[in-house]
Protein backbone atom coordinates (compact mmCIF):
# COMPACT_ATOMS: atom_id res chain seq x y z
CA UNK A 1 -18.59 24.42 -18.07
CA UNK A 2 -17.13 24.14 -14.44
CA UNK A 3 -19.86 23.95 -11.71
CA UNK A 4 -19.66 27.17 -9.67
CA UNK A 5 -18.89 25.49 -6.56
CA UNK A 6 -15.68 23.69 -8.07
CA UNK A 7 -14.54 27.18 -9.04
CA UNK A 8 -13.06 28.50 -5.65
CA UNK A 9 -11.39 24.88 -5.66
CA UNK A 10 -9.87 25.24 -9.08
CA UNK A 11 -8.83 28.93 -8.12
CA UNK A 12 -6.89 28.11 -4.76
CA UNK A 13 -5.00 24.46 -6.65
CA UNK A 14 -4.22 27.08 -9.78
CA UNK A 15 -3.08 29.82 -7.05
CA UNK A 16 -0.85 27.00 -5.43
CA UNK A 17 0.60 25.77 -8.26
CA UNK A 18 1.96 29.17 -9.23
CA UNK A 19 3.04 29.81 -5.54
CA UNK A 20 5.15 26.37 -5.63
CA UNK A 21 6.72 27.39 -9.30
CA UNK A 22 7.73 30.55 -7.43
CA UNK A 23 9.20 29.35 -4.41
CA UNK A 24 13.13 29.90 -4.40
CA UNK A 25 15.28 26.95 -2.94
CA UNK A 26 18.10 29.89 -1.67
CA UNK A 27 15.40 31.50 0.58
CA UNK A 28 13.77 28.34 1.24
CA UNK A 29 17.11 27.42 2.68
CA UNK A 30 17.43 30.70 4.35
CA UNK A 31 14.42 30.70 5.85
CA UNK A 32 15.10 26.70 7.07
CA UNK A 33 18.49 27.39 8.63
CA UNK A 34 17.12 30.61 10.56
CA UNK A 35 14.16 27.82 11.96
CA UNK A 36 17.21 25.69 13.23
CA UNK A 37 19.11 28.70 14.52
CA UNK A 38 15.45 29.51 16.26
CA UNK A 39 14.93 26.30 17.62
CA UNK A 40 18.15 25.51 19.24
CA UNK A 41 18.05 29.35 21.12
CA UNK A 42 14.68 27.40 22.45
CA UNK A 43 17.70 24.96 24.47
CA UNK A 44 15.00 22.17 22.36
CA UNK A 45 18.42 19.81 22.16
CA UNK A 46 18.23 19.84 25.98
CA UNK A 47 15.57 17.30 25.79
CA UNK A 48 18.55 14.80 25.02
CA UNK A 49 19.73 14.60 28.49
CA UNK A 50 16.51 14.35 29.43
CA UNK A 51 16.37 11.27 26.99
CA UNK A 52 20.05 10.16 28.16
CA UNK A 53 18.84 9.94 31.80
CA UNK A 54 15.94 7.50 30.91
CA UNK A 55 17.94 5.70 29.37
CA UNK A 56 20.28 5.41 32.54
CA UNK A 57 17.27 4.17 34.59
CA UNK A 58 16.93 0.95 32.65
CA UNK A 59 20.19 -0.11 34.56
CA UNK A 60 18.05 0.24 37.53
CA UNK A 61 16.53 -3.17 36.66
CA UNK A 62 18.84 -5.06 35.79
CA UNK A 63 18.86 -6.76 39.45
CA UNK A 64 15.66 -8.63 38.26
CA UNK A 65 16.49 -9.27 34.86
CA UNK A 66 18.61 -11.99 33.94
CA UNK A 67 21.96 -11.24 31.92
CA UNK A 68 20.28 -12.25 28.75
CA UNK A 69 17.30 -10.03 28.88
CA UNK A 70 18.66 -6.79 29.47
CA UNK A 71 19.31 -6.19 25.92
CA UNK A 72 15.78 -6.10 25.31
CA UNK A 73 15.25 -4.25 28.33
CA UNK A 74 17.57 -1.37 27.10
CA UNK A 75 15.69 -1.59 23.43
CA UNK A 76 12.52 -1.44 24.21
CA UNK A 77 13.38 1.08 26.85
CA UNK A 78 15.48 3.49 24.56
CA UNK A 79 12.82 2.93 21.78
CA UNK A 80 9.76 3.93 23.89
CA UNK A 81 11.72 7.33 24.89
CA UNK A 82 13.34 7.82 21.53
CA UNK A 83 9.32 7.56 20.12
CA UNK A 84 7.88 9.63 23.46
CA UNK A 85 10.61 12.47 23.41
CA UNK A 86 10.65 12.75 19.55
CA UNK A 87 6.94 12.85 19.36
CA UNK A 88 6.91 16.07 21.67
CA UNK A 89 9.53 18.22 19.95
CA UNK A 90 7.28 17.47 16.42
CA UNK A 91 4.19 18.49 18.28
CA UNK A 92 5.58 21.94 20.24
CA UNK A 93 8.39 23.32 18.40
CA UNK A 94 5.83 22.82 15.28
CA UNK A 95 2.61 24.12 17.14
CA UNK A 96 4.38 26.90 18.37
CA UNK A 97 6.92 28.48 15.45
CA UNK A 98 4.06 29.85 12.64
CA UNK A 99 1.90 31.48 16.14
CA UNK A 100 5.13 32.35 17.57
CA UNK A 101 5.79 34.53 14.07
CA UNK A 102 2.32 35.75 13.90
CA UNK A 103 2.18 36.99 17.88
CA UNK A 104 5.71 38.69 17.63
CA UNK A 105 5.12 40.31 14.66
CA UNK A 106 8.13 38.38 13.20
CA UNK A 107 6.31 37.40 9.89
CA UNK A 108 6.01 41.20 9.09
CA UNK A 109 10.08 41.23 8.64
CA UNK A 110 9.65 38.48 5.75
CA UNK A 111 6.93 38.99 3.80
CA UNK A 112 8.03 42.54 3.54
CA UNK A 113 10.98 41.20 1.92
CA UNK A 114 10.37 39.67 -1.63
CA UNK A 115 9.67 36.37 -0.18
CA UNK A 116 6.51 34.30 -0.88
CA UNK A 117 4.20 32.84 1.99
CA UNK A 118 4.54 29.48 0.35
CA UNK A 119 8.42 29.53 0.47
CA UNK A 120 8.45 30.53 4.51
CA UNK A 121 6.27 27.40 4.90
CA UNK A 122 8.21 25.52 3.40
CA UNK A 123 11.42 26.51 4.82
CA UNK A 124 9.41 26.11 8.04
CA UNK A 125 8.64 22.51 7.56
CA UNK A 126 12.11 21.93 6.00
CA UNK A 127 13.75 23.59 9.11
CA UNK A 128 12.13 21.62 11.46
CA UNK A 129 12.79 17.73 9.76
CA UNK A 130 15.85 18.98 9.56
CA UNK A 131 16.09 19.55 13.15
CA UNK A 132 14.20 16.10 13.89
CA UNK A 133 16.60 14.40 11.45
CA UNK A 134 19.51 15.97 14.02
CA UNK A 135 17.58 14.80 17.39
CA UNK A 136 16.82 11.37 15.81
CA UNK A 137 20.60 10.72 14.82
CA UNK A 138 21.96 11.80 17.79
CA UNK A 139 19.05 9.78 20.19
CA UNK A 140 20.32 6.90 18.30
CA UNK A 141 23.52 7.62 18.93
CA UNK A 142 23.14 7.78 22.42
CA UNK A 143 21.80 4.73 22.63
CA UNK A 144 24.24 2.29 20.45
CA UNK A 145 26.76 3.92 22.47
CA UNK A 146 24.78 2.84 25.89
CA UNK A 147 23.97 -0.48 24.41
CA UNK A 148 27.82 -1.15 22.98
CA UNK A 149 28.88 0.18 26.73
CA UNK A 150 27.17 -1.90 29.06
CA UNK A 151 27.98 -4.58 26.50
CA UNK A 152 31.31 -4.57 27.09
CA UNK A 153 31.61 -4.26 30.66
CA UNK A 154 28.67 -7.27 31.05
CA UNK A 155 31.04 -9.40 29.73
CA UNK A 156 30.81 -12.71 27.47
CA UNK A 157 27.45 -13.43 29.28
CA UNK A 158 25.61 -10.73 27.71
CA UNK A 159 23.51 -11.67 24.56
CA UNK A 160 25.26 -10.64 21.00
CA UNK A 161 24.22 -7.60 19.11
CA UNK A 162 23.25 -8.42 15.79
CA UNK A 163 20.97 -7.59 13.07
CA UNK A 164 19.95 -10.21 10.56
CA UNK A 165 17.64 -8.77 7.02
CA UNK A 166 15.02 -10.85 6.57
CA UNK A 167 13.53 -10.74 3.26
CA UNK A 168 10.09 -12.65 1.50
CA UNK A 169 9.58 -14.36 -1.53
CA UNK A 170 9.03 -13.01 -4.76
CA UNK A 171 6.55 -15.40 -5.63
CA UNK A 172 4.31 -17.89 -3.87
CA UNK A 173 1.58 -19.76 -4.71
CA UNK A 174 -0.32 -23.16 -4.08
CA UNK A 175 -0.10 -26.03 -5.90
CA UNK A 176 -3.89 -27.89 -5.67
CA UNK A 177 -5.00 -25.69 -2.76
CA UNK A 178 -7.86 -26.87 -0.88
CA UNK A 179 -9.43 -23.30 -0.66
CA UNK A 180 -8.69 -19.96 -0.54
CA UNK A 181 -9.72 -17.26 1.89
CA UNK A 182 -9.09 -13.14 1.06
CA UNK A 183 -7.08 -11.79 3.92
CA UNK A 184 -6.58 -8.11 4.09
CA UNK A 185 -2.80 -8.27 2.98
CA UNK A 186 -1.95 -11.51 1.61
CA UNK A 187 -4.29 -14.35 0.41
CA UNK A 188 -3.96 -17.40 3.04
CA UNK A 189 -4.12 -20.52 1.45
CA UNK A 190 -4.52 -24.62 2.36
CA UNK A 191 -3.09 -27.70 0.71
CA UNK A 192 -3.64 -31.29 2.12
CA UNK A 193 -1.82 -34.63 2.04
CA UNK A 194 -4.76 -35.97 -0.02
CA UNK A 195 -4.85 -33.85 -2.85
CA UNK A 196 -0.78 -33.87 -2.60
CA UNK A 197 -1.11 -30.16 -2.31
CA UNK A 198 2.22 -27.93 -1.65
CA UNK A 199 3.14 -24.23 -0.80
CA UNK A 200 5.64 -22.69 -2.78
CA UNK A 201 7.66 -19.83 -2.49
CA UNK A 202 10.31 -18.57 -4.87
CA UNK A 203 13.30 -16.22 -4.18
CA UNK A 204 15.16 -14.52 -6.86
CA UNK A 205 18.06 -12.33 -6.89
CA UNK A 206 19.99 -13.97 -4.06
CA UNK A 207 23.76 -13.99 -3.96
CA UNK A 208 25.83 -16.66 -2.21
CA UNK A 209 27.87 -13.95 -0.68
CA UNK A 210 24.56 -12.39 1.52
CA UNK A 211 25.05 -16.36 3.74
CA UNK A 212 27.13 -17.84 5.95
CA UNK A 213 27.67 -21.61 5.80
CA UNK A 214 23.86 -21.92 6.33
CA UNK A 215 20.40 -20.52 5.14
CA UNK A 216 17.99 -19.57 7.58
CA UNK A 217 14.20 -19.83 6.60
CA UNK A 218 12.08 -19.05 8.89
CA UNK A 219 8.01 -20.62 8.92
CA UNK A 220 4.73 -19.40 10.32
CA UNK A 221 2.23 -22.02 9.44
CA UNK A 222 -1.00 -23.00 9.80
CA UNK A 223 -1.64 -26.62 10.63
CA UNK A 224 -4.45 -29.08 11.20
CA UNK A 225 -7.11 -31.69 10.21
CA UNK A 226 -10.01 -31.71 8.22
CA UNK A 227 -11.50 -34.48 10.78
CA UNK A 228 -10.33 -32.96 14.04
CA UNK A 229 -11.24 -29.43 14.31
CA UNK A 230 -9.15 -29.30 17.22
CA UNK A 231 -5.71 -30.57 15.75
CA UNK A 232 -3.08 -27.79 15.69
CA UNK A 233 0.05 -29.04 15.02
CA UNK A 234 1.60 -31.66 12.75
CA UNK A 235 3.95 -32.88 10.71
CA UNK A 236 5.39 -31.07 7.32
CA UNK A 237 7.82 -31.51 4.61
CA UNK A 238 10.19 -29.42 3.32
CA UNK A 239 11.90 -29.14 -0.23
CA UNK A 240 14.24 -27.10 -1.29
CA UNK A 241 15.33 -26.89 -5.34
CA UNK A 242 17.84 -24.76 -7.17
CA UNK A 243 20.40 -24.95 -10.07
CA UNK A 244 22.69 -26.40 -7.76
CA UNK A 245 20.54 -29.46 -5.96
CA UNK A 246 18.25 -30.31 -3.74
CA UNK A 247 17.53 -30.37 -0.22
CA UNK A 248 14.68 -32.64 2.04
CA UNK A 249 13.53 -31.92 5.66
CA UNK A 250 11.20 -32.60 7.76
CA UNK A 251 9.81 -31.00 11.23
CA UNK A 252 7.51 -31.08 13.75
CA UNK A 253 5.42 -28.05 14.12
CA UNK A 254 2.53 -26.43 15.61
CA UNK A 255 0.11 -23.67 14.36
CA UNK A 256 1.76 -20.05 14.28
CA UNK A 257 5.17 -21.39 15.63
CA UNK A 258 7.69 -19.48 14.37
CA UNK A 259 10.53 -22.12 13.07
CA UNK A 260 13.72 -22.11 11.50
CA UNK A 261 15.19 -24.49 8.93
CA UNK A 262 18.55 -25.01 8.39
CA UNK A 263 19.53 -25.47 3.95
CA UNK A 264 23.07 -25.32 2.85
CA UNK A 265 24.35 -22.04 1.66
CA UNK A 266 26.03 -24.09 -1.02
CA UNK A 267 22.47 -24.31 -3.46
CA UNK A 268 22.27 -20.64 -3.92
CA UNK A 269 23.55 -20.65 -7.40
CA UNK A 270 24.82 -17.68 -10.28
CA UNK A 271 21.21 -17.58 -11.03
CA UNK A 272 20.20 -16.62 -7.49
CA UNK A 273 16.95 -18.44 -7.66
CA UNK A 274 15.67 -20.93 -4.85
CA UNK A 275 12.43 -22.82 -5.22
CA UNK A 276 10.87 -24.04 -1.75
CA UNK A 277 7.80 -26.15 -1.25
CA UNK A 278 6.26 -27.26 1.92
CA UNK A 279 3.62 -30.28 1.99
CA UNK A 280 1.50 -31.76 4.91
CA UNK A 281 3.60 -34.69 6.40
CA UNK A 282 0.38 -36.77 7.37
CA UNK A 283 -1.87 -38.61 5.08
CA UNK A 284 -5.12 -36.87 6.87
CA UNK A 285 -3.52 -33.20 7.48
CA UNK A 286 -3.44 -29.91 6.10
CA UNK A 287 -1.24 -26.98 6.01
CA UNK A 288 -2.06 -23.51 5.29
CA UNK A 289 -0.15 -20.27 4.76
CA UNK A 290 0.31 -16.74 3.76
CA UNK A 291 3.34 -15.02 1.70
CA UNK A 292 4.60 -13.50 4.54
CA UNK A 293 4.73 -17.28 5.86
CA UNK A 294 8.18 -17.85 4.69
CA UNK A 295 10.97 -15.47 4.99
CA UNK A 296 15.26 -15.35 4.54
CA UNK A 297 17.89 -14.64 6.47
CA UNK A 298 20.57 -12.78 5.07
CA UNK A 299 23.90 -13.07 7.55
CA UNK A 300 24.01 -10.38 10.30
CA UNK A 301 25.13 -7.28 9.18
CA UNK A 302 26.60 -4.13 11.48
CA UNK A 303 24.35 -3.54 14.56
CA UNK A 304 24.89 0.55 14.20
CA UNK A 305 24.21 0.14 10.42
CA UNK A 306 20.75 -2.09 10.77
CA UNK A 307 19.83 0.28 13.68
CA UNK A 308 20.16 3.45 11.70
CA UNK A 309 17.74 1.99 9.09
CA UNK A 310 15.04 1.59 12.00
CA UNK A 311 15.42 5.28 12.96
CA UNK A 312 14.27 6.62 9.38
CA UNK A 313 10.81 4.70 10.25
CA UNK A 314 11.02 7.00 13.71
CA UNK A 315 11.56 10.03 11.60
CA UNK A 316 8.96 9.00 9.00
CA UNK A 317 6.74 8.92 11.43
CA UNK A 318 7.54 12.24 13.69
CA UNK A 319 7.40 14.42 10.64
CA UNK A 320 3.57 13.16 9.74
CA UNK A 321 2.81 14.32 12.99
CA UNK A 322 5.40 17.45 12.14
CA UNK A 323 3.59 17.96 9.08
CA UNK A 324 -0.25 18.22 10.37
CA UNK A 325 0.99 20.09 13.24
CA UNK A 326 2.29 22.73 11.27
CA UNK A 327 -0.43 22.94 8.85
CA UNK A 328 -2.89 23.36 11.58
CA UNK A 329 -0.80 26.03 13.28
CA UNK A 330 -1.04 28.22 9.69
CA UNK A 331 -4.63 29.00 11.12
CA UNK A 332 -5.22 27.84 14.55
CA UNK A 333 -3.71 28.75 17.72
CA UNK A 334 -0.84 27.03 19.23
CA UNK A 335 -2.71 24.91 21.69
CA UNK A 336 -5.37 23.53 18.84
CA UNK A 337 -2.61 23.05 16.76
CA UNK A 338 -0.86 20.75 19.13
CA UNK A 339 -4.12 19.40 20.20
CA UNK A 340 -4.84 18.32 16.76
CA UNK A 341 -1.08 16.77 16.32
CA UNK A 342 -1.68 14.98 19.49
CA UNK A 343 -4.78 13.09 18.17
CA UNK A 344 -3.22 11.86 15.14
CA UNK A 345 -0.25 10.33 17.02
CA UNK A 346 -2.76 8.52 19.31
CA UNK A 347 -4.96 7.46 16.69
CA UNK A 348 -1.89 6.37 14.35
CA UNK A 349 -0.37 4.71 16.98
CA UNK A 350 -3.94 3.04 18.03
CA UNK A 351 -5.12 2.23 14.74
CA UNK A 352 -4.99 -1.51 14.59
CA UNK A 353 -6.93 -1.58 17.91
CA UNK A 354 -9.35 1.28 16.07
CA UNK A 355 -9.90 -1.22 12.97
CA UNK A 356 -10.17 -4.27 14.87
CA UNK A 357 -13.08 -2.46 16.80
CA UNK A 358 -14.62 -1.44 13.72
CA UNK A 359 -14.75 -5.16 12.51
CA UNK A 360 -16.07 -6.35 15.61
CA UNK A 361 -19.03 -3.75 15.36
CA UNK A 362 -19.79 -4.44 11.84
CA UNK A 363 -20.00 -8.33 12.44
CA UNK A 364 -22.50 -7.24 15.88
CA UNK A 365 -24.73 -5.44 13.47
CA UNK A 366 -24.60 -8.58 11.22
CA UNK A 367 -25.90 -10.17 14.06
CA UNK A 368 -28.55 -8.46 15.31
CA UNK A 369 -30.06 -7.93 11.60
CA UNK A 370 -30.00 -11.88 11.15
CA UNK A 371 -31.74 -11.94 14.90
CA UNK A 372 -28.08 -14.01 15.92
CA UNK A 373 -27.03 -11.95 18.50
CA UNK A 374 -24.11 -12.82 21.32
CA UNK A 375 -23.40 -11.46 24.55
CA UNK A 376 -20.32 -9.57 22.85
CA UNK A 377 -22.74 -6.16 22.43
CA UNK A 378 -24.58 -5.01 25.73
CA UNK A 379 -28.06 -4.85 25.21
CA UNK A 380 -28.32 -1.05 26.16
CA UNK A 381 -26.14 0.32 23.11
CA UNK A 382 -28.82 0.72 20.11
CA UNK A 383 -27.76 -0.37 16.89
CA UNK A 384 -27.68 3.05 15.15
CA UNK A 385 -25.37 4.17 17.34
CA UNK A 386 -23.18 1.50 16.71
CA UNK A 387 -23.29 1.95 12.77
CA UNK A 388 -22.30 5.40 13.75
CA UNK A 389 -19.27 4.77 15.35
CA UNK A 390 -18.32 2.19 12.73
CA UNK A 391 -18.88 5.16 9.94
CA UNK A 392 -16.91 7.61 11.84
CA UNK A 393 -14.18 5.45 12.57
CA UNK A 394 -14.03 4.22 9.17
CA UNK A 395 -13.84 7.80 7.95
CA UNK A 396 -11.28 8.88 10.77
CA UNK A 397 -8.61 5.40 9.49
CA UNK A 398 -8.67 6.32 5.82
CA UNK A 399 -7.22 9.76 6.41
CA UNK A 400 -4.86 8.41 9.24
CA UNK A 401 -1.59 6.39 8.39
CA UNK A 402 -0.83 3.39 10.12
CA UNK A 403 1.74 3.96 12.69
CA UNK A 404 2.38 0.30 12.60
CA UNK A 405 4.24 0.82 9.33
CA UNK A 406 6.82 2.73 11.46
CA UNK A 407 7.63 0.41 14.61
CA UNK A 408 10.93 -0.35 14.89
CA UNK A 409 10.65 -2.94 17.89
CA UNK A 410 9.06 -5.08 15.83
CA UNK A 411 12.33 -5.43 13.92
CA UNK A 412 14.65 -4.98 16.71
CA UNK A 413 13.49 -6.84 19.01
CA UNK A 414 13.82 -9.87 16.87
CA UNK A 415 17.33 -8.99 16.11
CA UNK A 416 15.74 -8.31 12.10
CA UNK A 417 17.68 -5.45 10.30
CA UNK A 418 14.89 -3.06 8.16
CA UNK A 419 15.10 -4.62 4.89
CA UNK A 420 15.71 -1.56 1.88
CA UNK A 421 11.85 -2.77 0.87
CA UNK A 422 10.63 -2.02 4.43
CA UNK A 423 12.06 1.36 4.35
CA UNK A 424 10.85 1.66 0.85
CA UNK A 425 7.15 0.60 1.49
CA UNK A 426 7.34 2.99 4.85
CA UNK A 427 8.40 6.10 2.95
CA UNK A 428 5.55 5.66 0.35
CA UNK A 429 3.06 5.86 3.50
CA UNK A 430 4.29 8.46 4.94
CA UNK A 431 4.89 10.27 2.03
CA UNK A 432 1.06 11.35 1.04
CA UNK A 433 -0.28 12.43 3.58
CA UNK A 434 3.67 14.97 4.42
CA UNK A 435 3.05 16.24 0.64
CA UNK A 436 -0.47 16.89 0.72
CA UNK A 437 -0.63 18.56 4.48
CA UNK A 438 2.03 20.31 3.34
CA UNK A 439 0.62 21.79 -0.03
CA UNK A 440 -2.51 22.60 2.48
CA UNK A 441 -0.37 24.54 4.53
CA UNK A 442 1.09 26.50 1.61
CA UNK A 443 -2.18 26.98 0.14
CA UNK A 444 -3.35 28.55 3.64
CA UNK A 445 -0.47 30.41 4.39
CA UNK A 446 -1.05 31.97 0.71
CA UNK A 447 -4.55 33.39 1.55
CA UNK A 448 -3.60 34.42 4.93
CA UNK A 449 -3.63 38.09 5.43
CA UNK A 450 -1.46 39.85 7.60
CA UNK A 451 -2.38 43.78 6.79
């Protein structure tokens, strides 16, 4: 027996599947192209030069920036616009094309033809990542073009453009670790000198055609003493072990410093495997580390290439905001509709500031029940409203994706290239929540009326 209020639930999935299994891909297409046609009569590609004049008034720095920062300038510049201008053709051309249909009448024209509700929305939401695919490619072209320009009239004093992939291990783990503490991606672990603890990472799959001469690791670790809390740097030991040999360092280092370490390319071997371990380098130290501790550089590949892989992230992200937008506008007005898309970008864009503030509350309530409360929390705000807030937020973050997952700059401004995994891991968070607001908005559209 099904419980009477699952039944509505049951009717509208079973009503949606069957819409779906209709839906033709020739008027799907149909309906998408006319949606491009439609949105470039709206002059929406004008927004470009609007986007090619920001970009011009980087140049209007340059004066105060020395020679080897204006590449960043010009990156961080383009990708701000590139983010800002792409954000607000997902949220009105989206918001406004279903309420458009509905307040001209248009919709009348195709759902007197045999074509389903389902298959207009989703030539709707194909139309319009199509047309976001377009603006996103051609931003970016834009801007290589800009970047490769001033490049070459800046002359040899101008700071290369490169791209470099960096990739993690496949494995890591510690040998004798001191402790472990659960971090909320990787587990961070500790070795000492006096247990002759080590880190180790393993890489598989490597070919000695992806380096130069050299291999590049690059370190981010933790470093102290168990008998001076206030010790942050030290001294640690590197090994490196393949098929082909082995390789000893040793470096100076202090807590969270990113370093590089120079191996020869010459121990990557046919079996593509390279073991490294890392141990304290002083007999009353410790050093501690997560997987993402320890990555590889692959040699720099084409700038144009490694900065086309950062734009998919851009469009990832513009069509979750596409997506809600244009399920909300298959019921609300245009306005709400755009309101609504508006408050997921800031929220997904805000959301490690969101869950950071969420911790912070959760360890004040801690606090106050154990009677050890700080100065952090004012006295004034009651603790129930607190735990409210921390609910609510903690509600609002599991339906929202991380817009984190989609920044670019954090890539390209350390001359990184998007690894294939990146993109891979990106897509699968973006993916949910595009599928399901879209089958939402099909399974709307499908009980609207329009008699």
């Amino acid at each position: 027996m099904i419980p009477n209020f699952l039944i509505p639930l049951f009717a509208g999935g079973a009503r949606l599947a069957t819409r779906v299994l209709a839906v033709s891909p020739r008027r799907t297409w149909a309906i998408a192209r006319m949606t491009l046609i439609e949105a470039s009569r709206r002059k929406v590609f004008t927004i470009l030069v609007l986007f090619a004049l920001a970009l011009l008034s980087s140049t209007a720095f340059f004066p105060s920036v020395e020679t080897a920062g204006r590449l960043r300038l010009m990156e961080v510049w383009a990708l701000r616009a590139a983010s800002l201008f792409t954000a607000i053709v997902a949220l009105f051309i989206s918001g406004s094309s279903l309420p458009g249909d509905f307040e001209q009448k248009r919709i009348y024209l195709l759902v007197t033809k045999p074509v389903s509700k389902s298959t207009i929305f989703l030539g709707k939401l194909l139309g319009l990542s199509l047309l976001l695919a377009i603006f996103v490619a051609t931003m970016g072209a834009v801007t290589v073009v800009f970047i490769r320009g001033v490049q070459l009239l800046a002359g040899p004093g101008f700071p290369p453009v490169m791209a470099q992939e960096r990739r993690e291990a496949d494995r890591f783990e510690a040998v004798r670790p001191l402790s472990t503490d659960a971090d909320e991606v990787d587990k961070k672990r500790y070795v000492s000198a006096g247990n002759r603890g080590a880190l180790t990472w393993q890489f598989t799959g490597l070919r000695r055609a992806d380096f130069g001469d050299r291999v590049v690791l690059e370190t981010r670790l933790s470093v102290g003493s168990p008998t001076d809390r206030f010790r942050s740097s030290g001294n640690v030991l590197l090994d490196v072990t393949s098929a082909r040999g082995k390789h000893h360092a040793a470096q100076f280092l202090n807590t969270n410093e990113e370093l590089d370490w120079s191996v020869p390319a010459d121990l990557v071997g046919p079996d593509g495997t390279l073991d490294v371990a890392f141990t304290c380098g002083d007999g009353d130290g410790y050093i501690g580390a997560a997987k993402p501790g320890l990555g590889i550089y692959l040699k720099p590949m084409l700038f144009e290439f490694a900065f086309a892989r950062g734009l998919v992230l851009l469009l990832l992200q513009a069509m979750t905001v596409l997506s809600l937008t244009l399920m909300a506008s298959s019921f609300l007005s245009a306005p709400l509709s755009i309101l609504l898309g508006i408050l997921l970008y800031i929220v997904g864009s805000a959301y490690g500031y969101v869950k950071d503030g969420t911790r912070d509350i959760d360890q004040s309530l801690v606090e106050l029940r154990s009677g050890k409360h700080k100065s952090s929390v004012p006295d004034e705000i009651p603790p129930w409203f607190l735990q409210f807030s921390s609910a609510v937020s903690k509600r609002v973050l599991a339906v929202v994706p991380d817009f984190d997952d989609f920044d670019f700059s954090k890539w390209l401004l350390k001359d990184r290239a998007v690894s294939g995994r990146d993109l891979a891991v990106a897509a699968g968070h973006a993916a949910m929540p595009i599928l399901v607001l879209g089958a939402l908005g099909m399974l709307v559209l499908s009980f609207k009326d329009f008699g």
